[in-house]
Protein backbone atom coordinates (compact mmCIF):
# COMPACT_ATOMS: atom_id res chain seq x y z
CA UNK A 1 -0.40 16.53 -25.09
CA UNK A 2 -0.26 12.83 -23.82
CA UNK A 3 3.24 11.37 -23.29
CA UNK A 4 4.04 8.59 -25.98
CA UNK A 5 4.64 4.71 -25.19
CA UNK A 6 8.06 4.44 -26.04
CA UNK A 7 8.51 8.43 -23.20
CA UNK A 8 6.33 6.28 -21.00
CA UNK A 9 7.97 3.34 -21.11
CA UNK A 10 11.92 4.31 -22.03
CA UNK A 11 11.72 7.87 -20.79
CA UNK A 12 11.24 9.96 -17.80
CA UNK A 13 8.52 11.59 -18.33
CA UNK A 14 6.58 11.05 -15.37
CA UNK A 15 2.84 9.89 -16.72
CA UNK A 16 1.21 8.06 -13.72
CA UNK A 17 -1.60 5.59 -15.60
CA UNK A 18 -5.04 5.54 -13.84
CA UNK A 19 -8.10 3.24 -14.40
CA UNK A 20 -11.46 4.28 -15.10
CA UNK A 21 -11.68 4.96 -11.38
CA UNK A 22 -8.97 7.52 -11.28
CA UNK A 23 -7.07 5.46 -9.11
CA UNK A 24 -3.32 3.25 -9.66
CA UNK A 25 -2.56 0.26 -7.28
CA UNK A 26 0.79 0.83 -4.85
CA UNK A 27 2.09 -1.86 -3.31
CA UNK A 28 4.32 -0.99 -0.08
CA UNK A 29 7.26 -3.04 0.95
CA UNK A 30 8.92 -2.44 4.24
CA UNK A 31 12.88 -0.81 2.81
CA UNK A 32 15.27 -3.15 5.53
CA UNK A 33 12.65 -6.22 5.24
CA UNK A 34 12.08 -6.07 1.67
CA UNK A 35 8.48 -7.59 2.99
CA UNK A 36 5.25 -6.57 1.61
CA UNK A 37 3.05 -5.00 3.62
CA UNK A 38 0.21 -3.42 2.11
CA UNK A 39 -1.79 -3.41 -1.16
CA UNK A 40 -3.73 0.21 -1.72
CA UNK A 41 -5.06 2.17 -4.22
CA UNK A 42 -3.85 6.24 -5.04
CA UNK A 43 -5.73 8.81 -6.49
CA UNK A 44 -3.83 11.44 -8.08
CA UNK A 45 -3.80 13.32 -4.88
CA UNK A 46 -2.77 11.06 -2.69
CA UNK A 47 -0.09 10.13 -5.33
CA UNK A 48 0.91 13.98 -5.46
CA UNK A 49 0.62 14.06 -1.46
CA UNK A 50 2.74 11.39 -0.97
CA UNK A 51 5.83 12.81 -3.12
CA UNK A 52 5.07 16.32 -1.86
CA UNK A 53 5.43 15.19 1.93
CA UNK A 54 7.30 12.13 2.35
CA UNK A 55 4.85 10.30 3.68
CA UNK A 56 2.33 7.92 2.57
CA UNK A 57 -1.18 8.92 1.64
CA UNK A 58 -3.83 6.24 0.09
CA UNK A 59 -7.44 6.65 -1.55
CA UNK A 60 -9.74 4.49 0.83
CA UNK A 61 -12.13 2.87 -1.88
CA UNK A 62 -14.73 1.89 0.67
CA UNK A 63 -14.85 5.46 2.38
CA UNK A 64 -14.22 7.19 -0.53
CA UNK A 65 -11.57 9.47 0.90
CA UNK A 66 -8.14 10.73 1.08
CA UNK A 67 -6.32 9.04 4.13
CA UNK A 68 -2.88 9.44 5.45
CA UNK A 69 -1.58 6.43 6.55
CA UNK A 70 -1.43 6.05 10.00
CA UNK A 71 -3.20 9.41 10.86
CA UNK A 72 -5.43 6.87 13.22
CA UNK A 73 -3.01 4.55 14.52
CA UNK A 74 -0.05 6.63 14.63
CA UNK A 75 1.73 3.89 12.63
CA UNK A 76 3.22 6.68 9.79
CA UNK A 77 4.95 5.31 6.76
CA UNK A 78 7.88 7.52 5.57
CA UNK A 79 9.00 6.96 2.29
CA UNK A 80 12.45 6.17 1.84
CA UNK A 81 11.66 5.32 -2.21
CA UNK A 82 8.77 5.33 -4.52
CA UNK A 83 9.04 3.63 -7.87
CA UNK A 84 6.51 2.73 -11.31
CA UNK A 85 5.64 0.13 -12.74
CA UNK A 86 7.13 0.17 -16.86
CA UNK A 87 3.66 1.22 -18.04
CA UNK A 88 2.78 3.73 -15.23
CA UNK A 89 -0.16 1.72 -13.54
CA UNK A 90 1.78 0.75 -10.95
CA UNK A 91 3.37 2.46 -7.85
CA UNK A 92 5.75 0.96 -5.52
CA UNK A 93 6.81 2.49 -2.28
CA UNK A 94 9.36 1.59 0.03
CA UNK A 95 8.91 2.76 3.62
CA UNK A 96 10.22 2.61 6.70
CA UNK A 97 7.03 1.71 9.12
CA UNK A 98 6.77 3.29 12.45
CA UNK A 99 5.06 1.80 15.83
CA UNK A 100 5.60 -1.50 13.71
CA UNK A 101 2.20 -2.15 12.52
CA UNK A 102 0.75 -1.58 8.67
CA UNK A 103 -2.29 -3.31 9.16
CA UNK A 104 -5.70 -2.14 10.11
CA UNK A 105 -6.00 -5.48 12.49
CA UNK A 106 -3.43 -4.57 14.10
CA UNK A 107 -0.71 -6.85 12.34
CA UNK A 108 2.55 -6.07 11.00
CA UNK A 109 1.60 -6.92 7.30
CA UNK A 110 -1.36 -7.22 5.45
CA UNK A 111 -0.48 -10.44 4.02
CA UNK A 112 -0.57 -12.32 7.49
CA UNK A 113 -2.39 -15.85 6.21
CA UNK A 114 -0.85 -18.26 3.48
CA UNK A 115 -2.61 -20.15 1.68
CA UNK A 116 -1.98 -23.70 0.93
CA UNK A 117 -3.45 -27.21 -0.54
CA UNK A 118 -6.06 -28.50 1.84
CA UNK A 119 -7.83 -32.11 1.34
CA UNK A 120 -8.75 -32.69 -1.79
CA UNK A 121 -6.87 -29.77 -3.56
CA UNK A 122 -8.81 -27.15 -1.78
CA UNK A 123 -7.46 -23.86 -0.52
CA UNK A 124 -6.98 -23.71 2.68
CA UNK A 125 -5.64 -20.96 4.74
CA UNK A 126 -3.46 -20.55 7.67
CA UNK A 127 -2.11 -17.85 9.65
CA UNK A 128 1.50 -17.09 9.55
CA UNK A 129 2.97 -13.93 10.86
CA UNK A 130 0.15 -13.01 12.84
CA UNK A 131 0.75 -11.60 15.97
CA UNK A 132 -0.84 -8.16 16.83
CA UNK A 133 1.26 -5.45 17.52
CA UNK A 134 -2.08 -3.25 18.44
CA UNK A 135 -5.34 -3.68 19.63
CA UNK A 136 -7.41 -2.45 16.57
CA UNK A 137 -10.73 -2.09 19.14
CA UNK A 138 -8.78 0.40 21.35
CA UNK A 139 -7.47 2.68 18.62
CA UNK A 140 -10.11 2.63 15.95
CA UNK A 141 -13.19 2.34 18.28
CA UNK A 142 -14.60 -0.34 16.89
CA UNK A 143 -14.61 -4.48 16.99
């Protein structure tokens, strides 16, 4: 039996929403920062691994795979609080980011170019916040 809109949306029954996909979007925010630093996608495992350990575990669409975040790098994310969304597609985590780096380029955020009004009314993008606090080449293998 499927939970109702009004338990879904007034309740607690807990009634994650995925798409067709089987997977809900999480965005993860640093917890002292408040910043944003990653947008990722969670199957149903990785939602269930991520409650179940503490830590934060992602569904890579391009691999196609469970991933731990930070099982690479070494950059772990432990969850200090995980919220959804008032319709349950939704997940936001809260984390507290070790080694100081979210980003598979090595940056500190995801979100490390703004984008502005160029000439004409164009978008034009420049970086902000972009230092590297790894080498991705050294700990990934690759350029």
């Amino acid at each position: 039996m499927s939970a109702t809109s009004k338990e879904i949306e007034e309740g607690l029954t807990f009634a994650p929403k995925f798409d067709a996909a089987g997977l809900v979007t999480c965005v993860t925010t640093d917890a002292t920062s408040g910043d944003v630093l990653m947008v990722a996608h969670m199957n149903d495992e990785a939602l269930r691994k991520t409650i179940a350990t503490g830590e934060a575990w992602y569904f890579s669409r391009s691999r196609g795979a469970l991933w731990r975040k930070g099982e690479s790098s070494g950059h772990l994310q432990r969850v200090v609080e995980m919220r959804l969304d008032c319709d349950q597609d939704a997940v936001w985590i809260r984390v507290e980011q070790t080694g100081g780096a979210a980003c598979h380029t090595g940056r500190r955020s995801c979100f490390y170019r703004a984008v502005t009004k160029g000439e004409g009314g164009a978008a034009r993008m420049t970086f902000v916040d972009s230092d590297r606090v790894f080498d991705p080449a050294s700990v990934y293998g690759k350029t």
